[in-house]
PDB file of N, CA and C in Angstrom:
ATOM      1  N   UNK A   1      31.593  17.812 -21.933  1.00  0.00           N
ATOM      2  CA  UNK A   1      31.102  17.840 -20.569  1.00  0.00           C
ATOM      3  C   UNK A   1      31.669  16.641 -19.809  1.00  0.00           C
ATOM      4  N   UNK A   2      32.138  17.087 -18.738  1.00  0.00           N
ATOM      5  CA  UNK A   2      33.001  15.901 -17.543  1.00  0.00           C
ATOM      6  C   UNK A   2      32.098  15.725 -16.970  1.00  0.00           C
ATOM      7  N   UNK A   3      32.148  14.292 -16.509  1.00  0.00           N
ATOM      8  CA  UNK A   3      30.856  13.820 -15.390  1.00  0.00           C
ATOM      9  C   UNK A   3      31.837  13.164 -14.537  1.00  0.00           C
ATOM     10  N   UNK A   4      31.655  13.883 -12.523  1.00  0.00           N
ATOM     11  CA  UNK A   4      32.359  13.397 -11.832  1.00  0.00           C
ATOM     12  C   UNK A   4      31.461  12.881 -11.022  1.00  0.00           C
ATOM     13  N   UNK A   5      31.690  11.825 -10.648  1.00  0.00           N
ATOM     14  CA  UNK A   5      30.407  10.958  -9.885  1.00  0.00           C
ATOM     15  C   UNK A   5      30.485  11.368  -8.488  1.00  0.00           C
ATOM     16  N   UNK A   6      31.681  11.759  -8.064  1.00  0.00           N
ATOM     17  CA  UNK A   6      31.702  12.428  -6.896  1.00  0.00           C
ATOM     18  C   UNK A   6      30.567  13.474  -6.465  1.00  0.00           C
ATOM     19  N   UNK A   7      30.354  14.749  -7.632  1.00  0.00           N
ATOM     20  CA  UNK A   7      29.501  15.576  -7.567  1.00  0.00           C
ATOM     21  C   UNK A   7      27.904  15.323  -8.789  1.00  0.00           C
ATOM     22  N   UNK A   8      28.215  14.731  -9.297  1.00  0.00           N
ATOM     23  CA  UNK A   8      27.120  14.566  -9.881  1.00  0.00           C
ATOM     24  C   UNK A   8      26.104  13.698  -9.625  1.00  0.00           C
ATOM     25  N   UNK A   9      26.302  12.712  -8.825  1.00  0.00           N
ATOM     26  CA  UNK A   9      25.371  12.187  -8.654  1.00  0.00           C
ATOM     27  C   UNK A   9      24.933  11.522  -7.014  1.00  0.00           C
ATOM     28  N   UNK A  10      23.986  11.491  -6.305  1.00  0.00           N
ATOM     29  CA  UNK A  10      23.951  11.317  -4.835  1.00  0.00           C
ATOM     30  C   UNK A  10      24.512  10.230  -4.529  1.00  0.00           C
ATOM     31  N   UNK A  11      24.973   9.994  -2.990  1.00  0.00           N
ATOM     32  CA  UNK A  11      25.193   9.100  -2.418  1.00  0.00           C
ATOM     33  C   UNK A  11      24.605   7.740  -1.943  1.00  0.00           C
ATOM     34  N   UNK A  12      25.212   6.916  -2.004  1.00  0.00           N
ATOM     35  CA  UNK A  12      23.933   5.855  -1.465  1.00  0.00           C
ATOM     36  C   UNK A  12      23.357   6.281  -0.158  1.00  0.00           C
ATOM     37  N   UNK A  13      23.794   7.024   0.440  1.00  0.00           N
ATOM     38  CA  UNK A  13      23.102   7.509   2.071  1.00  0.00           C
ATOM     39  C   UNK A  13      22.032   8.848   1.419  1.00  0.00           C
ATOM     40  N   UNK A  14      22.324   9.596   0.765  1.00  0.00           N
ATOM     41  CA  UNK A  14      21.527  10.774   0.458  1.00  0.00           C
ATOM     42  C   UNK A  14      20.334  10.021  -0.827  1.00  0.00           C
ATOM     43  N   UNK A  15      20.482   8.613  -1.028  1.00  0.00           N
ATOM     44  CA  UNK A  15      19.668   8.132  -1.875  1.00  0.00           C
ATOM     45  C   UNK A  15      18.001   7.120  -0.447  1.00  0.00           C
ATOM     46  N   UNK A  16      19.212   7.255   0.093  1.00  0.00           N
ATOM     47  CA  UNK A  16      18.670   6.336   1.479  1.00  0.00           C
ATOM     48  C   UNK A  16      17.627   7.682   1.893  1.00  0.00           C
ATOM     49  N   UNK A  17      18.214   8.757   2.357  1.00  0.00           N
ATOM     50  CA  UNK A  17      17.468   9.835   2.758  1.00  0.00           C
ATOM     51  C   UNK A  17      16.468  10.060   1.485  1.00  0.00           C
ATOM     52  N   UNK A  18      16.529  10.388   0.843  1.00  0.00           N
ATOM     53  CA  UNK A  18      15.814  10.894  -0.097  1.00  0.00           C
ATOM     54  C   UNK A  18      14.596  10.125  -0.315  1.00  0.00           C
ATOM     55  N   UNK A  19      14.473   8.301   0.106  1.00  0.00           N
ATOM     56  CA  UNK A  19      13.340   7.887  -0.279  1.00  0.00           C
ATOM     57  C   UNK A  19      13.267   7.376   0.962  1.00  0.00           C
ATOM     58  N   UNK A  20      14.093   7.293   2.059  1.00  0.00           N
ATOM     59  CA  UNK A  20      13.531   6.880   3.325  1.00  0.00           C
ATOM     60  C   UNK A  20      13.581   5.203   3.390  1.00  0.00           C
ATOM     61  N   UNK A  21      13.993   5.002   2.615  1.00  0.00           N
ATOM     62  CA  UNK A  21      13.971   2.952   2.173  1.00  0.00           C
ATOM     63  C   UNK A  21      15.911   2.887   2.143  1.00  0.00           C
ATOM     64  N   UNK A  22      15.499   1.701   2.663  1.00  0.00           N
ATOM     65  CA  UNK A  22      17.186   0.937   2.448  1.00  0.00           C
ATOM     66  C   UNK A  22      17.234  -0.379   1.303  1.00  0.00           C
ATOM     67  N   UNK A  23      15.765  -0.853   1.203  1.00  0.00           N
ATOM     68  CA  UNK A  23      16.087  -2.042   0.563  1.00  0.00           C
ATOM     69  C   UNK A  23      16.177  -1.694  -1.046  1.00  0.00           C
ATOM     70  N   UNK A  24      16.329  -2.072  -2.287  1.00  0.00           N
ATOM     71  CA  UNK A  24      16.300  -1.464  -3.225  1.00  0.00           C
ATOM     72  C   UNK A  24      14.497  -1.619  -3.971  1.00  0.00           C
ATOM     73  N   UNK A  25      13.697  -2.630  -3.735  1.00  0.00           N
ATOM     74  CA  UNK A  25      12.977  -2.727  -4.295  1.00  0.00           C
ATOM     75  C   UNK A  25      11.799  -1.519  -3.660  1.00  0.00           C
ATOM     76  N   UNK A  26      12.290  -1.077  -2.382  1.00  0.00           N
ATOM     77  CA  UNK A  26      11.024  -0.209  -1.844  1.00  0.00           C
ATOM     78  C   UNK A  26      12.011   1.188  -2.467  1.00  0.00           C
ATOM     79  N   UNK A  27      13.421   1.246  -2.673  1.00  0.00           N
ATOM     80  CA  UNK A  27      13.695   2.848  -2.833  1.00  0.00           C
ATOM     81  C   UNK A  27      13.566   3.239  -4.408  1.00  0.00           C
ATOM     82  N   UNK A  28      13.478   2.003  -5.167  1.00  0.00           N
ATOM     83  CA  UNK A  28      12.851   1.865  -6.716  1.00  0.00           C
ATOM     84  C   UNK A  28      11.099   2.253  -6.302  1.00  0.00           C
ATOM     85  N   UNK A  29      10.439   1.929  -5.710  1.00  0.00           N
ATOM     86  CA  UNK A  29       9.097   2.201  -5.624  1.00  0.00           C
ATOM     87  C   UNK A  29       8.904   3.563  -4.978  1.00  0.00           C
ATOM     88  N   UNK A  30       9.662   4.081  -4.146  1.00  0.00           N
ATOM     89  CA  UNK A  30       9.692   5.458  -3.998  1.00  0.00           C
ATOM     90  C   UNK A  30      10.052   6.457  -5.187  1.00  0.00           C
ATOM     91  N   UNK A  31      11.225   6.207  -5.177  1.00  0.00           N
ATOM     92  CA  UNK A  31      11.719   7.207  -6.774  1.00  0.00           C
ATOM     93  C   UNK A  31      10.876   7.055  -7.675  1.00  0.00           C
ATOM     94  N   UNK A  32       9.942   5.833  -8.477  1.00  0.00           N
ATOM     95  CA  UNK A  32       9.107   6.301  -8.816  1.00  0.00           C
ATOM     96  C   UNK A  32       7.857   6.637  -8.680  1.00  0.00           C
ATOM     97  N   UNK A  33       7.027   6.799  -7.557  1.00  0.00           N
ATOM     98  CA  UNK A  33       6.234   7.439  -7.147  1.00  0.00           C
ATOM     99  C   UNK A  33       6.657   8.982  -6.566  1.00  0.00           C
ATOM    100  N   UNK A  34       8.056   9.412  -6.574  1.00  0.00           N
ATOM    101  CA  UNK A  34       8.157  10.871  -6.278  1.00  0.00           C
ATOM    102  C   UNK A  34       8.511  11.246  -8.084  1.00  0.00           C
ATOM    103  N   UNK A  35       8.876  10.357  -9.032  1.00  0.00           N
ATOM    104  CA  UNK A  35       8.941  11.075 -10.049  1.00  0.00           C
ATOM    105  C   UNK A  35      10.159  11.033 -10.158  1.00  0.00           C
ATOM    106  N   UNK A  36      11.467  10.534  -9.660  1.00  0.00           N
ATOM    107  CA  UNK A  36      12.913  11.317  -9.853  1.00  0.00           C
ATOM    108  C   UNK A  36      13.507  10.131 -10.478  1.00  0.00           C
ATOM    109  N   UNK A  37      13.874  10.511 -11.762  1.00  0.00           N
ATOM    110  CA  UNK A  37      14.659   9.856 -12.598  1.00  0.00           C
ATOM    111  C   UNK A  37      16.031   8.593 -12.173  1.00  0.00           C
ATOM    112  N   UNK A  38      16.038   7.536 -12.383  1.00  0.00           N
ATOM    113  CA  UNK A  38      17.255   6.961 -11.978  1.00  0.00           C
ATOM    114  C   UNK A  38      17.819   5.477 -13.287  1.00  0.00           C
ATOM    115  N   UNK A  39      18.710   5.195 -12.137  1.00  0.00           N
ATOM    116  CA  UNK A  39      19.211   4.103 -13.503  1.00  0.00           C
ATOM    117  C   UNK A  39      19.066   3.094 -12.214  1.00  0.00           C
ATOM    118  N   UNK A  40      20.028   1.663 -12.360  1.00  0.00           N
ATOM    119  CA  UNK A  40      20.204   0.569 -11.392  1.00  0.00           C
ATOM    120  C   UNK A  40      21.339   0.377 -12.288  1.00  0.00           C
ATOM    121  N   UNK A  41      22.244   0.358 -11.464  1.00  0.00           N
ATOM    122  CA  UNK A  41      23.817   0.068 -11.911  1.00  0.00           C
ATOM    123  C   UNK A  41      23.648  -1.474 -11.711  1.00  0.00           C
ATOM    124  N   UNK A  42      24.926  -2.123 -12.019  1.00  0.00           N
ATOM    125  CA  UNK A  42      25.570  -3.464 -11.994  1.00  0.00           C
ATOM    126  C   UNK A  42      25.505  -3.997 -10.233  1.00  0.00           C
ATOM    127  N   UNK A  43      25.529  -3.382  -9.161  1.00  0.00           N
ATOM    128  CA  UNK A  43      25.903  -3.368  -8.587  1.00  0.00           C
ATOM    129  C   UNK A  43      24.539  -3.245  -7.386  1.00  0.00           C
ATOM    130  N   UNK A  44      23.787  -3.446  -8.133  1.00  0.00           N
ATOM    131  CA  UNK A  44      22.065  -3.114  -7.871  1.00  0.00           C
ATOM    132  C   UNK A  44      22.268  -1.892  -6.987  1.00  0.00           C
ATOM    133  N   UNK A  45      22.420  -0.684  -7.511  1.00  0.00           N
ATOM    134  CA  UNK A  45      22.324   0.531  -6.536  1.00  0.00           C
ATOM    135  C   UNK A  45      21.601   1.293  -7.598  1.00  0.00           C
ATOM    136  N   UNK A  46      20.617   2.300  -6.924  1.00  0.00           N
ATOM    137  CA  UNK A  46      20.028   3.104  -7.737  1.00  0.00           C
ATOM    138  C   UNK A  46      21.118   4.686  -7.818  1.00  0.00           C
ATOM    139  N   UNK A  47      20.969   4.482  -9.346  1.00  0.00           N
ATOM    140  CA  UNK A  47      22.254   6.258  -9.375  1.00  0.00           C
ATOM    141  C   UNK A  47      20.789   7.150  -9.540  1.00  0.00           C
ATOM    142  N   UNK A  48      20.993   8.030  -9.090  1.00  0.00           N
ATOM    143  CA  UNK A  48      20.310   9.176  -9.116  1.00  0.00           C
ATOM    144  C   UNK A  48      20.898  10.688  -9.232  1.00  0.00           C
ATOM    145  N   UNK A  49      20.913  11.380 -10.478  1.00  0.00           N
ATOM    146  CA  UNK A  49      21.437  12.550 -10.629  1.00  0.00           C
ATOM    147  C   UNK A  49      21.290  13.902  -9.747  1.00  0.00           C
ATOM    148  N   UNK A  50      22.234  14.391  -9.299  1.00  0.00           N
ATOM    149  CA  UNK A  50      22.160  15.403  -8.446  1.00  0.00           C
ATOM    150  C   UNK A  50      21.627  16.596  -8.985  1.00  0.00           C
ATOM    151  N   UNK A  51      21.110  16.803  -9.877  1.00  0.00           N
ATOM    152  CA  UNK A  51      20.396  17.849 -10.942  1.00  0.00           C
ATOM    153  C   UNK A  51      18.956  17.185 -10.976  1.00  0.00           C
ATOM    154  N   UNK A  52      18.575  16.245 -10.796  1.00  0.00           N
ATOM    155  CA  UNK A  52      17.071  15.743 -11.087  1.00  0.00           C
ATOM    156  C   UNK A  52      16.044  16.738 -10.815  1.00  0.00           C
ATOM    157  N   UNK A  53      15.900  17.419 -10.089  1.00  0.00           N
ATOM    158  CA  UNK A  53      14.676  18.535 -10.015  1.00  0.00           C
ATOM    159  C   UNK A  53      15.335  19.345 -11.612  1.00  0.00           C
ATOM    160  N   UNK A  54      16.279  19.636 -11.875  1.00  0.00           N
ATOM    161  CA  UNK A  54      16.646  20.192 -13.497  1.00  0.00           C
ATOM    162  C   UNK A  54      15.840  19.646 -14.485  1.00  0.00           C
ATOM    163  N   UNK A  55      16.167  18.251 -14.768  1.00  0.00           N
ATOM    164  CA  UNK A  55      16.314  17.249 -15.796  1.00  0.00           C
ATOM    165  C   UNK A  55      14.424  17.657 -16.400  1.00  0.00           C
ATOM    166  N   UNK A  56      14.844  17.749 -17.899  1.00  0.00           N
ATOM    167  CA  UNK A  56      13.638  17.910 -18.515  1.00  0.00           C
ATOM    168  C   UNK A  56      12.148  17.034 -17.871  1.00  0.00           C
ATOM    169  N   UNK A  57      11.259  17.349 -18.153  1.00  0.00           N
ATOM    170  CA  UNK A  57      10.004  16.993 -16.911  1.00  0.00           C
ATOM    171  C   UNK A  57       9.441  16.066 -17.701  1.00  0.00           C
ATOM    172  N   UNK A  58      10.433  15.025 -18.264  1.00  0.00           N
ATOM    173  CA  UNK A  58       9.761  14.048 -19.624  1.00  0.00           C
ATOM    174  C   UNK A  58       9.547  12.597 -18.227  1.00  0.00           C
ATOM    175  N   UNK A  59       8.280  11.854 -18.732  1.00  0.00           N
ATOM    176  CA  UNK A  59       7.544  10.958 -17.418  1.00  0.00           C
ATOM    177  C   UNK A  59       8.864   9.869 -17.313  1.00  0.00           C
ATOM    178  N   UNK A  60       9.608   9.998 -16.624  1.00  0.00           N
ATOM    179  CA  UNK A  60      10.670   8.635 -15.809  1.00  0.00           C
ATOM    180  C   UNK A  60      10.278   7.297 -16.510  1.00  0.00           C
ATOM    181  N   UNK A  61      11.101   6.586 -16.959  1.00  0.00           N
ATOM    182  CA  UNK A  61      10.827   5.057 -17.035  1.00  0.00           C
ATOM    183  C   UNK A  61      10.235   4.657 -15.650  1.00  0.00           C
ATOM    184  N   UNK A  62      10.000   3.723 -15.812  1.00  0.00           N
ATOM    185  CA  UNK A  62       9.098   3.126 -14.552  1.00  0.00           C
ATOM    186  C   UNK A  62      10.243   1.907 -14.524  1.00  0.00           C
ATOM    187  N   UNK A  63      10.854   1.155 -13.456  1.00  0.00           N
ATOM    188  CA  UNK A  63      12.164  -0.042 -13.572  1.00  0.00           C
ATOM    189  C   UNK A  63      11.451  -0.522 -12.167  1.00  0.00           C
ATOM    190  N   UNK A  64      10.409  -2.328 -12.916  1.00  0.00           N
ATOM    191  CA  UNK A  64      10.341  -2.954 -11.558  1.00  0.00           C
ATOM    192  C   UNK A  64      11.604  -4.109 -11.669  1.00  0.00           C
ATOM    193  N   UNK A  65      12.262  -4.235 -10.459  1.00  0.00           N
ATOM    194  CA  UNK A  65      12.984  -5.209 -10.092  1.00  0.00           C
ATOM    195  C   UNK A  65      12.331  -6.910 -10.569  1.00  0.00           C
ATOM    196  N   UNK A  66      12.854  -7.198 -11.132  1.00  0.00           N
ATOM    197  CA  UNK A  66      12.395  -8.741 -11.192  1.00  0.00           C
ATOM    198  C   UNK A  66      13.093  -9.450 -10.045  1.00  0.00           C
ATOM    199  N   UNK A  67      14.376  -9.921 -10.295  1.00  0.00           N
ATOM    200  CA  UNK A  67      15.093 -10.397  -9.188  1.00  0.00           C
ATOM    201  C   UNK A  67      15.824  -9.299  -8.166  1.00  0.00           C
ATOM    202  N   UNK A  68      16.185  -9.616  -7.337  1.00  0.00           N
ATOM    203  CA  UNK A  68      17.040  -8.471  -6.015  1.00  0.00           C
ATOM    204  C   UNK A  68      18.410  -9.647  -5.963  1.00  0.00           C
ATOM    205  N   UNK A  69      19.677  -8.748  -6.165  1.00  0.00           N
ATOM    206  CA  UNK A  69      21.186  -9.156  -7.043  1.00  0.00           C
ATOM    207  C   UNK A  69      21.513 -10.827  -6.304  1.00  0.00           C
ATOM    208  N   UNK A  70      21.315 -11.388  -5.134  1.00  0.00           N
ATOM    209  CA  UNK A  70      21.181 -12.754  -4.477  1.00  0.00           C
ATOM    210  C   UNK A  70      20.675 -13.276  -4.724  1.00  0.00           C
ATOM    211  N   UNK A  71      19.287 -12.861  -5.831  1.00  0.00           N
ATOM    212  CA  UNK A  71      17.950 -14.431  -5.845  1.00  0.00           C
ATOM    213  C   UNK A  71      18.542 -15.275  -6.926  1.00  0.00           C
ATOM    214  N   UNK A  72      19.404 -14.705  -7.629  1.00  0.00           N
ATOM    215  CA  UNK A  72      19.779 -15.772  -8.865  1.00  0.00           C
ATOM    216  C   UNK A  72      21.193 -16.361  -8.789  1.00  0.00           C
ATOM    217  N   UNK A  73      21.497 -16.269  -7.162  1.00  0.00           N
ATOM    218  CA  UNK A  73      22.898 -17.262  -7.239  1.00  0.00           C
ATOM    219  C   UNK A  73      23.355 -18.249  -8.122  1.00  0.00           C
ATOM    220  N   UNK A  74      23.930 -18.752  -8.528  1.00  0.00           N
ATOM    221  CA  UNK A  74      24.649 -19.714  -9.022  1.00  0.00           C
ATOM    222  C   UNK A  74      25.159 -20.999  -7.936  1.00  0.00           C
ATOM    223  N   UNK A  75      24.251 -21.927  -7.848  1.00  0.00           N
ATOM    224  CA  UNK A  75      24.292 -23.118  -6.922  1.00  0.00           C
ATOM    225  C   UNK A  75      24.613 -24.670  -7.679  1.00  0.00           C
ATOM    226  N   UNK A  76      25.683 -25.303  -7.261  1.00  0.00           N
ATOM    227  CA  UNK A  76      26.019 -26.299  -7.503  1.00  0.00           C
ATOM    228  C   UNK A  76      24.840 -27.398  -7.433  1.00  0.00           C
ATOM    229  N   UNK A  77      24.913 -28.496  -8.885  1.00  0.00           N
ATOM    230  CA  UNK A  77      23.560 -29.242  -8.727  1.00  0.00           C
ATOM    231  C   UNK A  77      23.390 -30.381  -7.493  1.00  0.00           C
ATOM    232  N   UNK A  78      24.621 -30.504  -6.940  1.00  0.00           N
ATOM    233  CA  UNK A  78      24.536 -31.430  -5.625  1.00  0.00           C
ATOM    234  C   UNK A  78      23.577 -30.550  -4.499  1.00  0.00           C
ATOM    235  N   UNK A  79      23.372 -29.657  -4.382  1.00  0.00           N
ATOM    236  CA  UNK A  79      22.975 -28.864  -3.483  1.00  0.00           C
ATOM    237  C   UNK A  79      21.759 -28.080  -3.538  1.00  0.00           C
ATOM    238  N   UNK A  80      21.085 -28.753  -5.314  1.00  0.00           N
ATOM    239  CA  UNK A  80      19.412 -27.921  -5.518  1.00  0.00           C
ATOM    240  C   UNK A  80      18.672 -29.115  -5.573  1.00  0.00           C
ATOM    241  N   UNK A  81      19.701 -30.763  -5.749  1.00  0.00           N
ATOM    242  CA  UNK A  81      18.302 -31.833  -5.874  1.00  0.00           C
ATOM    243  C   UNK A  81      18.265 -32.374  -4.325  1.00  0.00           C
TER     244      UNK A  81
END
């Protein structure tokens, strides 16, 4: 089985639509309160499969954000004392 990300899985705009949130920590709190399965890539974007109403009806991990991909910059020590 080929997986083309093109078609398999939504867009960040149809991910935007779908939970109505832009930021990631409210469209993580949507997806799981509607139930729809996802991952969080490298890249802090939520992938969400374009088959998810398919996908066996087993209960979603639940994924709270600890940090959001900026809170853990890497800052020189002249510039944190």
């Amino acid at each position: 089985m080929e997986i083309d990300v093109y078609t398999d899985f939504l867009s960040d705009e149809e991910v935007e639509h779908l939970t109505g949130r832009k930021k990631l920590k409210k469209v993580i709190e949507k997806l799981n309160e509607q139930g729809i399965p996802f991952v969080i890539n490298a890249h802090g974007k939520a992938i969400v499969r374009r088959d998810y109403p398919t996908q066996n009806k087993v209960k979603p991990q639940i994924i709270t954000p600890t940090t959001t991909p900026n809170e853990n910059r890497w800052m020189p020590a002249v510039l944190t004392n």
